[in-house]
Protein backbone atom coordinates (compact mmCIF):
# COMPACT_ATOMS: atom_id res chain seq x y z
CA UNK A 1 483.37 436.87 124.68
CA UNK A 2 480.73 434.17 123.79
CA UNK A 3 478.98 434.89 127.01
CA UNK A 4 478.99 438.74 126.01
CA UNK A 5 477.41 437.58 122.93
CA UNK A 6 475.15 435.45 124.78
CA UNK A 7 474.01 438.20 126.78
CA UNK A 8 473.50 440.52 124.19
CA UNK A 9 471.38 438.28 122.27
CA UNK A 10 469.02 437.56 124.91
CA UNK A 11 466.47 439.67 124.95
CA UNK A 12 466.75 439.53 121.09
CA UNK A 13 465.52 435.97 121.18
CA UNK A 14 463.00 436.84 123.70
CA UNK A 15 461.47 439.27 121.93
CA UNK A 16 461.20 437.09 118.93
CA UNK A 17 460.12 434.08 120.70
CA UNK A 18 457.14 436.87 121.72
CA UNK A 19 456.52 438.18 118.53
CA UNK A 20 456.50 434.30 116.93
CA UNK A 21 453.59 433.56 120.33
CA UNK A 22 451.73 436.70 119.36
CA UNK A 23 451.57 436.12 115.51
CA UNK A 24 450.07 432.63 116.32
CA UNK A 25 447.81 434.03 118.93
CA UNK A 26 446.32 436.59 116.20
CA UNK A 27 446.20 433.98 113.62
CA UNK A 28 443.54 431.64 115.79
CA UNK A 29 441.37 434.60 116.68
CA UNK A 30 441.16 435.74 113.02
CA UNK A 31 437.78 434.48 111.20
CA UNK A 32 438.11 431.38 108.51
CA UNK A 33 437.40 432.62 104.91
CA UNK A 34 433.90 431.56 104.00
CA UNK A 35 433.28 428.39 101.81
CA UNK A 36 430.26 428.71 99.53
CA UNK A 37 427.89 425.16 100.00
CA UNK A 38 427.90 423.24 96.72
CA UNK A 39 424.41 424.27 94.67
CA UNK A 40 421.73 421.71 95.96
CA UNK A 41 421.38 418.33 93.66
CA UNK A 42 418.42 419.40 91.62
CA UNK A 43 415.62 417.12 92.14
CA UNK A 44 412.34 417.54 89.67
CA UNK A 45 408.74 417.46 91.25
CA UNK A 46 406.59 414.79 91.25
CA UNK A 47 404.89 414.61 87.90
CA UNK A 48 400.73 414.39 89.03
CA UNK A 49 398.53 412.33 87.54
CA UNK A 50 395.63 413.83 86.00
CA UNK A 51 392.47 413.81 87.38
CA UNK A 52 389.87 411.12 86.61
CA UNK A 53 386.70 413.33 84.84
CA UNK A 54 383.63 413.65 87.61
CA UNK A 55 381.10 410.57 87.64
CA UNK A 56 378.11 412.36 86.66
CA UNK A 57 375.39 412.33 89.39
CA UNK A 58 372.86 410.02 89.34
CA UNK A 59 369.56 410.42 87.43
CA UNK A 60 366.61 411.60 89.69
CA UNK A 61 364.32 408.63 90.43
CA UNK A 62 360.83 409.51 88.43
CA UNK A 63 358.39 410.35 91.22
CA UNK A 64 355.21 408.40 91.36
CA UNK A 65 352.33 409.62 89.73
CA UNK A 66 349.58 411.22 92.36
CA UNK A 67 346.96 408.66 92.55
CA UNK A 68 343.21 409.42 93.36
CA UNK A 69 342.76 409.12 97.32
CA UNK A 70 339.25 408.26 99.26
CA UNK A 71 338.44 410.87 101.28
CA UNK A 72 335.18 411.17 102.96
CA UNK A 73 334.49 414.83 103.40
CA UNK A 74 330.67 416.40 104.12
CA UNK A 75 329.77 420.00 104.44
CA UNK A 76 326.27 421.31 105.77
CA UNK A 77 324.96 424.80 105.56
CA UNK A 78 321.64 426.30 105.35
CA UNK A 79 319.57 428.71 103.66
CA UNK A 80 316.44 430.98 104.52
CA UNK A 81 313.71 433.20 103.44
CA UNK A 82 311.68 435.39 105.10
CA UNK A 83 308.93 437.87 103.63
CA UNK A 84 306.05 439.61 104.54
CA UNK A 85 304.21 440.21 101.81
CA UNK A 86 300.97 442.58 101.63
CA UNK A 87 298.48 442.68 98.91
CA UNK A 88 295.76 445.55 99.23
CA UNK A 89 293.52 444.18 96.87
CA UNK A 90 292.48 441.09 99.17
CA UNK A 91 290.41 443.10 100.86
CA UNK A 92 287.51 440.04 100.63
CA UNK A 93 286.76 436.51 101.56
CA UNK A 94 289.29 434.63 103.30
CA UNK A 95 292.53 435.62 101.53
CA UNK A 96 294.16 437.83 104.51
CA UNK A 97 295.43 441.33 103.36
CA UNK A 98 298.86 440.27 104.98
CA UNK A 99 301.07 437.29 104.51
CA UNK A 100 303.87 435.80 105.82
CA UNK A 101 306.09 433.05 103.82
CA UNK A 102 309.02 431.29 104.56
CA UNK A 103 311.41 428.85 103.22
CA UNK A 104 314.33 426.58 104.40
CA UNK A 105 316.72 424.62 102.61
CA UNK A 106 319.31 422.99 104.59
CA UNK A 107 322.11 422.08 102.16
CA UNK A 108 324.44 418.87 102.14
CA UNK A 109 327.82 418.17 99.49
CA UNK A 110 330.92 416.83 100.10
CA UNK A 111 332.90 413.68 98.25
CA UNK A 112 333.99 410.07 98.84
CA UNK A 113 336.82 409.82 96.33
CA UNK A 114 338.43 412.82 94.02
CA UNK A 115 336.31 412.15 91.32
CA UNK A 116 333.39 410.92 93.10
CA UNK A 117 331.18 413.81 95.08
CA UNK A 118 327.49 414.33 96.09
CA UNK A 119 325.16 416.94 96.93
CA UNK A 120 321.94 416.38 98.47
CA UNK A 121 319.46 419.51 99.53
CA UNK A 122 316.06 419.42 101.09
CA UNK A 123 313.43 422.45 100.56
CA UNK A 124 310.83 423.47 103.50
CA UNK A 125 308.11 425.55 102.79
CA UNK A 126 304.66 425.87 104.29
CA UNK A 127 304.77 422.92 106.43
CA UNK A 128 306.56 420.61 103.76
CA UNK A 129 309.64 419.17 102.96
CA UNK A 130 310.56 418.27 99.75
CA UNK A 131 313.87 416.72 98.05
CA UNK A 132 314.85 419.63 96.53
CA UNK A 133 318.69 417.87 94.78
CA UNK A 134 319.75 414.54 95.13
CA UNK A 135 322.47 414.46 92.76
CA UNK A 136 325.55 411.62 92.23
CA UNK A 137 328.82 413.75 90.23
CA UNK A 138 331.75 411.94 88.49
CA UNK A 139 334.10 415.40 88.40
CA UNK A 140 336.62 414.00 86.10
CA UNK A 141 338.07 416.34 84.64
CA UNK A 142 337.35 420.41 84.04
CA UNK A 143 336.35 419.24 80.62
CA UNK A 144 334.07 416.13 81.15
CA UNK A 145 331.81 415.20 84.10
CA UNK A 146 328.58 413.19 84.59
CA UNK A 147 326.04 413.77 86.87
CA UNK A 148 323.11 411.78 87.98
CA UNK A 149 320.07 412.63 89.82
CA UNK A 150 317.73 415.55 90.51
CA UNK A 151 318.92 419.27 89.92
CA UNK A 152 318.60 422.18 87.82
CA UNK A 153 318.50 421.27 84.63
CA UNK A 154 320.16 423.20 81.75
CA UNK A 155 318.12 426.38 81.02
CA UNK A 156 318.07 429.79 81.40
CA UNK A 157 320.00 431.88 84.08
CA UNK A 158 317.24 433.21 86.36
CA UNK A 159 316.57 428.66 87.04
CA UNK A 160 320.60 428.37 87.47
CA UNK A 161 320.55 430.89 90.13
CA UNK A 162 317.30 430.33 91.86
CA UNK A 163 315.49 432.29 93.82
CA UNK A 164 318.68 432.87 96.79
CA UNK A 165 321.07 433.47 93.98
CA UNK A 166 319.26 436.25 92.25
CA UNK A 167 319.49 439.78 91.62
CA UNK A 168 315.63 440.34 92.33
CA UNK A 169 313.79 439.32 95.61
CA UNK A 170 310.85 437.77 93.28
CA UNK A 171 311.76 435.01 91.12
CA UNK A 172 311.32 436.13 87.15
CA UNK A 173 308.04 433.89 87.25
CA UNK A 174 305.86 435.98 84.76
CA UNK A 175 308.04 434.63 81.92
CA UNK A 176 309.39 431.26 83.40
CA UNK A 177 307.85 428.38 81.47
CA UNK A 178 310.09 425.55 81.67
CA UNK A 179 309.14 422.63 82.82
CA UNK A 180 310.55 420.76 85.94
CA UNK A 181 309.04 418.67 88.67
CA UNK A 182 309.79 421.32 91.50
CA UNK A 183 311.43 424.41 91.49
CA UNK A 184 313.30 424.24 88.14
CA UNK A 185 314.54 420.83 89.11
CA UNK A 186 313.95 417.31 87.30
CA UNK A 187 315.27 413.58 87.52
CA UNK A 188 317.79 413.11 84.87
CA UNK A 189 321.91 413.12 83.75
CA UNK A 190 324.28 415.41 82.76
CA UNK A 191 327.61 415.61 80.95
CA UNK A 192 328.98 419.48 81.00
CA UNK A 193 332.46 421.02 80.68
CA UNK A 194 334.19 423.83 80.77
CA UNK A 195 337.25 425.65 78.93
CA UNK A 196 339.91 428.38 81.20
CA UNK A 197 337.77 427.76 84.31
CA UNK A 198 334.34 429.08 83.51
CA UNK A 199 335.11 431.11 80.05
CA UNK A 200 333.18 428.86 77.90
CA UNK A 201 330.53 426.30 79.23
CA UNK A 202 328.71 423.42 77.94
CA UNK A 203 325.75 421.46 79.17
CA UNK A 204 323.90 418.72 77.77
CA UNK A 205 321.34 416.15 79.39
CA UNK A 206 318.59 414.21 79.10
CA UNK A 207 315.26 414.89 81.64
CA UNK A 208 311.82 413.85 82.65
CA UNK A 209 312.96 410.63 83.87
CA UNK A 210 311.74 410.09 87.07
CA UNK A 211 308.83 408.35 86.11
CA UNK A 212 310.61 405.73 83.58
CA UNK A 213 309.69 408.36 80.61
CA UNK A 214 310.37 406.42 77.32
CA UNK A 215 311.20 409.48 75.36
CA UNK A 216 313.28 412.00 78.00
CA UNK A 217 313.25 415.74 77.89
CA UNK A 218 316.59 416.95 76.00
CA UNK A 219 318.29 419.93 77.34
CA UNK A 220 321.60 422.19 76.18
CA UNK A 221 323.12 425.63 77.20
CA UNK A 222 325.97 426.79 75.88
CA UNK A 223 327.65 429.86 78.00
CA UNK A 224 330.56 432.21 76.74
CA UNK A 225 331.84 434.50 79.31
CA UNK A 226 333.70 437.23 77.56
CA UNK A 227 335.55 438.98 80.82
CA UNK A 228 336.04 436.99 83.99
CA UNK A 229 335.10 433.68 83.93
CA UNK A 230 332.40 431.82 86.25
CA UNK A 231 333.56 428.41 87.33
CA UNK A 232 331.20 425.70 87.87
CA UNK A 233 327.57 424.11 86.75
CA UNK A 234 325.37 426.60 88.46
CA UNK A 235 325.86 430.91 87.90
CA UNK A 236 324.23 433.70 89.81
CA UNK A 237 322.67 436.64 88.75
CA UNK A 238 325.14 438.91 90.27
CA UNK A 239 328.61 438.75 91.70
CA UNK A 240 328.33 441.94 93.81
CA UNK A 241 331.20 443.42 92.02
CA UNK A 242 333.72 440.45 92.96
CA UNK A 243 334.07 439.87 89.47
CA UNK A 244 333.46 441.96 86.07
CA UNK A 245 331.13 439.74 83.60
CA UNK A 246 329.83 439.94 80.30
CA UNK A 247 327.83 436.23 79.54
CA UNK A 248 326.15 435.31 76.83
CA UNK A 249 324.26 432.29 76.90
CA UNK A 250 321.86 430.05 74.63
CA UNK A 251 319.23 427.16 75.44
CA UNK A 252 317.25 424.64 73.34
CA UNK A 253 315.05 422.15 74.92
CA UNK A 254 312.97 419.35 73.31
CA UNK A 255 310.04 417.51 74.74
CA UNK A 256 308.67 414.54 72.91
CA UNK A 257 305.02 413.97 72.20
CA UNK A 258 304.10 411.37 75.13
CA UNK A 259 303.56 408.03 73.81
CA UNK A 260 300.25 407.53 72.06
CA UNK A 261 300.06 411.24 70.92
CA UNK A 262 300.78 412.89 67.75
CA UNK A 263 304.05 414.10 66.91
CA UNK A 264 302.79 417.72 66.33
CA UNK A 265 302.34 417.79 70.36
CA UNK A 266 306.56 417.83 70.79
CA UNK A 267 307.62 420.91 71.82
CA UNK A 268 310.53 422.84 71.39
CA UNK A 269 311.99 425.73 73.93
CA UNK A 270 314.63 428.02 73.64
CA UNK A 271 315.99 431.17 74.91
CA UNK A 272 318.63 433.85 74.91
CA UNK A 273 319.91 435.15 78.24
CA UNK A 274 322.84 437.80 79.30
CA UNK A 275 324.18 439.53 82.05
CA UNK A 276 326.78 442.34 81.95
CA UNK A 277 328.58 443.64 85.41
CA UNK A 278 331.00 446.03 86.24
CA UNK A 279 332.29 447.42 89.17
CA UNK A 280 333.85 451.23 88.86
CA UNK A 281 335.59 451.50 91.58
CA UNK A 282 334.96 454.30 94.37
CA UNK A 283 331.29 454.44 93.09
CA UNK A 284 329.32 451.60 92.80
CA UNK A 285 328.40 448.04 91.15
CA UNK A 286 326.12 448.23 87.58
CA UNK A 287 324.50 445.49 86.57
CA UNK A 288 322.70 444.94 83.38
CA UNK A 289 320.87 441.56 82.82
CA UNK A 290 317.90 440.05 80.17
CA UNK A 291 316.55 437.01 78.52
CA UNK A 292 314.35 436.10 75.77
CA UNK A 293 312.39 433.20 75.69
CA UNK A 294 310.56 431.20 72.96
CA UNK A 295 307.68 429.14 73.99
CA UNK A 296 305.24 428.61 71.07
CA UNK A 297 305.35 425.02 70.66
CA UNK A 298 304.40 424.68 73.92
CA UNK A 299 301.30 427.04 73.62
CA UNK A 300 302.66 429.43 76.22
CA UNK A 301 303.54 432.34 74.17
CA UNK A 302 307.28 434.43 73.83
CA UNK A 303 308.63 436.47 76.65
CA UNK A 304 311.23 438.82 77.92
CA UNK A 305 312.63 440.67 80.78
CA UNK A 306 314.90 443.38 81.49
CA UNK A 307 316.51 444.57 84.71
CA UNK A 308 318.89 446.79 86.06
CA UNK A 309 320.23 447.54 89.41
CA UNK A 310 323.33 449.45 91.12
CA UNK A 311 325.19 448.96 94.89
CA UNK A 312 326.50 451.78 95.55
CA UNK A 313 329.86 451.41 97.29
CA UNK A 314 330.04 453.62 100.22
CA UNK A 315 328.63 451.38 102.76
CA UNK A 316 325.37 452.80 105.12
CA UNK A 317 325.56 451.19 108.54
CA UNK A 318 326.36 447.72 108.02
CA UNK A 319 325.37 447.19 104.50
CA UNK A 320 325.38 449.16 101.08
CA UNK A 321 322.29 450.16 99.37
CA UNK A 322 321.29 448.46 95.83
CA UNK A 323 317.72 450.27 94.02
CA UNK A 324 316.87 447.43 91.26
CA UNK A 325 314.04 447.43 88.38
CA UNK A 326 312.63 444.98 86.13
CA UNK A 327 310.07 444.53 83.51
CA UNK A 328 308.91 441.19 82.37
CA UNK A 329 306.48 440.81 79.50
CA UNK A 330 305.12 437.73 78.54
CA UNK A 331 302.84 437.37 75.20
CA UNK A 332 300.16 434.86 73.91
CA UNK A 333 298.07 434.69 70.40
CA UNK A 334 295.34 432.38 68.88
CA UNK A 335 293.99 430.56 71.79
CA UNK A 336 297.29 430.06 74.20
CA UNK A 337 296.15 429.53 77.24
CA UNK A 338 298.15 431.11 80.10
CA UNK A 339 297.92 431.76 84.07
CA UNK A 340 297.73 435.03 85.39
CA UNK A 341 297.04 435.68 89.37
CA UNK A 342 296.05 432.21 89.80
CA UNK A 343 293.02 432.34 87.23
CA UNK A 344 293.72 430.89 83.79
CA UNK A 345 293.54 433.47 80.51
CA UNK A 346 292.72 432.80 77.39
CA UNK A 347 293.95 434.64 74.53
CA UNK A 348 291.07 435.04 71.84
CA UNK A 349 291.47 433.96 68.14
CA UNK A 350 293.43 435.96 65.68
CA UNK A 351 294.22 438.19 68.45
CA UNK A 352 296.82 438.60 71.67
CA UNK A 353 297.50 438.56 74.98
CA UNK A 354 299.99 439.96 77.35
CA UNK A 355 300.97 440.30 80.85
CA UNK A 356 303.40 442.86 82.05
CA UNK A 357 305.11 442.71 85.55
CA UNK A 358 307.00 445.73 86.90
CA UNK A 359 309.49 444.68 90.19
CA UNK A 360 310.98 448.16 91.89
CA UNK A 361 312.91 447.44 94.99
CA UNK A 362 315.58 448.62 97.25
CA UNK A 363 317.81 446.46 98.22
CA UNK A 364 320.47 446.05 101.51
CA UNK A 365 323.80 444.18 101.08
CA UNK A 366 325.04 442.96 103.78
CA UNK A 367 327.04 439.60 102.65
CA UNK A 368 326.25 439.39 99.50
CA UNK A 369 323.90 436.81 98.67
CA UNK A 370 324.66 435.33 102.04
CA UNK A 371 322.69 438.19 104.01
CA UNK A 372 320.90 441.00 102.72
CA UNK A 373 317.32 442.56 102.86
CA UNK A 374 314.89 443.71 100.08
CA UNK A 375 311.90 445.70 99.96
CA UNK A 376 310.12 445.27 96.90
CA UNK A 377 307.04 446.95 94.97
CA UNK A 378 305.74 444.66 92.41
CA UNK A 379 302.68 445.94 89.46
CA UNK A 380 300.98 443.14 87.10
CA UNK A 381 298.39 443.50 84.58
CA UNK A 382 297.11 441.63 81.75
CA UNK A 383 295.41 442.97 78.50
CA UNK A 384 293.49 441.15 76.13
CA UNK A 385 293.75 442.78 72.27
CA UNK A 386 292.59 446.09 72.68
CA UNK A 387 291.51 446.48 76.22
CA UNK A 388 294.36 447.13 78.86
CA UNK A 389 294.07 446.35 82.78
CA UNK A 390 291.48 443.35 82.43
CA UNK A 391 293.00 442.55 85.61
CA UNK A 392 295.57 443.78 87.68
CA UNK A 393 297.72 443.55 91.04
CA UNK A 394 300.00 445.29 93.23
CA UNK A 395 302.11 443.47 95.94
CA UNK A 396 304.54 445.24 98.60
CA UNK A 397 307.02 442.77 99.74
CA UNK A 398 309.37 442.64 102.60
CA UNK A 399 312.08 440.19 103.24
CA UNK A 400 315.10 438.87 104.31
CA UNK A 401 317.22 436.02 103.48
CA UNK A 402 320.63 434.11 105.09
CA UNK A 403 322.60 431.75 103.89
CA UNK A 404 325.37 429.77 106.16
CA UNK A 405 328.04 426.85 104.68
């Protein structure tokens, strides 16, 4: 019966023994319940150390100072003057009826140092050469320099511009009578300065000295220039509408009776000049320029001129077309002695004297003062009291003139 049993509970225990196998199969293939990692260990951050404040950058070293250099520099140019000149009245003797005049003046400047410069110029006419400027200039500074030498000294504008700086062909000589030893020049020094580069101008100097003169010839100009300035010792008559000017300028002179003479014999010049220029654009250039002079102490009378010109702007060929006209009038009284066409005039007592000198010309521009033609028509005559035309004079002039630096 135990074997029946036996038998019967077999495949019991087999299937059991299958079931436990199974259960424990299916329990290794199921997943493990996920553990959660402990929080990480907190650790703070680095504490930083402040930054150290910026070392401030170094001063800039003071640059040096610019100090004067030597430089030897030298510029040459040149200047000329042509005319044909024809005077229908020498129509006698040996004066020809035609005449033909030149003039050269080669030009030398330049400087050694900043402060130390030179200008020399030589004049040529008729065969001769003559130092025209020999002149030694301290430039220190815009408002104080020396010079030393022969030049212009300081007088009216017509002798500051000379004859290749003008606004005329002719040279204002009918009412010129300050003194120089040769062409408005003399041997002598100057201190002048100037304020905003030419706006206001002052020159002072002492003249006559060539010859060891005890007593020099004092000379002063003051110049105010009301629109643009002009820079530098010497001025010109005319800009060419480069610049608009109105200038005013005043000049006293003193000469000192020569030793052994009374003192009534000093003499004492002055004058009043001005120039007014203005270009208007699209038409043309005016200019507008006169001076007065005051000669009495030096028995030469008082005097004037007055002269106007225009360029007009379009240009004709190469050049542009300026019509000028001047009068100059020049006066005498009581004696005064004065020179008039080469013959000396004497004005009778208790009564005057006058010549008058009328310049007409047309005028070509073609470089400004630096090239440019002129053909000029020039009437003089002198009257004495009541009579008029005692003698007279009428001179057609043609020219040219160049000037190269």
């Amino acid at each position: 019966m135990r074997q029946i049993i036996s038998k019967r509970l077999a495949p019991i225990s087999t299937i059991g023994l299958f079931l436990t196998r199974a259960s424990a199969a299916f329990a290794q293939q199921e997943p493990a319940i996920p553990v959660e990692p402990p929080p990480p260990e907190y650790v703070p951050p680095p504490v930083e150390a402040a930054p150290l404040p910026e070392a401030p950058p170094p001063a800039p070293s003071p640059e040096p100072e610019e100090q004067p250099t030597f430089k030897l520099q030298a510029n040459v140019g040149l200047g000329l003057r042509a005319e044909l000149v024809f005077d229908p009245k020498r129509d006698s003797g040996d004066d020809p009826v035609y005449t033909v005049n030149h003039n050269l003046r080669p030009y030398f400047n330049g400087q050694v140092h900043e402060y130390i410069k030179f200008e020399g110029n030589l004049d040529s006419s008729a065969g001769s050469i003559v130092v025209l400027d020999a002149v030694l200039k301290l430039e220190f500074d815009d408002l104080f320099n020396i010079w030393l030498g022969r030049f212009l000294t300081p007088s009216d504008r017509a002798n500051l511009s000379g004859p290749y700086f003008q606004n005329a062909w002719n040279y204002p000589s009918g009412v010129h009578s300050y003194t120089s030893v040769y062409a408005g020049r003399d041997d002598g020094i100057a201190i002048w300065g100037q304020i905003n580069g030419g706006q206001f101008k002052w020159q002072l100097g002492a003249f006559d000295m060539g010859g060891g003169t005890p007593d020099p010839r004092l000379a002063a100009r003051l110049t105010l220039n009301l629109l643009d300035p002009e820079p530098g010792y010497y001025n010109s008559s005319t800009y060419y509408g480069t610049k608009d000017v109105l200038a005013i300028g005043a000049v006293l002179q003193y000469e000192p009776a020569p030793e052994g003479t009374a003192d009534e014999v000093a003499n004492t010049l002055w004058n009043l000049d001005a120039l007014f220029e203005k270009n208007f654009r699209g038409a043309g250039v005016l200019d507008i320029e006169g001076a007065f002079y005051g000669f009495d102490g030096n028995d030469t009378g008082t005097s004037f001129f007055l002269l106007s010109s225009f360029m007009f702007e379009p240009t004709v060929g190469f050049g542009q077309l300026q019509p000028m006209v001047r009068v100059q009038r020049a006066g005498w009284s009581d004696g005064d002695t004065f020179t008039a066409f080469g013959t000396p005039i004497t004005a009778p007592a208790d009564d005057d004297a006058s010549l008058l000198t009328i310049d007409a010309g047309l005028h070509y521009i073609i470089s400004g003062h630096n090239a440019r033609l002129a053909f000029t028509f020039t009437h003089a005559r002198v009257s004495v009291g009541d009579e008029e035309g005692v003698a007279t004079d009428t001179v057609f002039t043609l020219g040219g003139q160049i000037q190269a630096f």
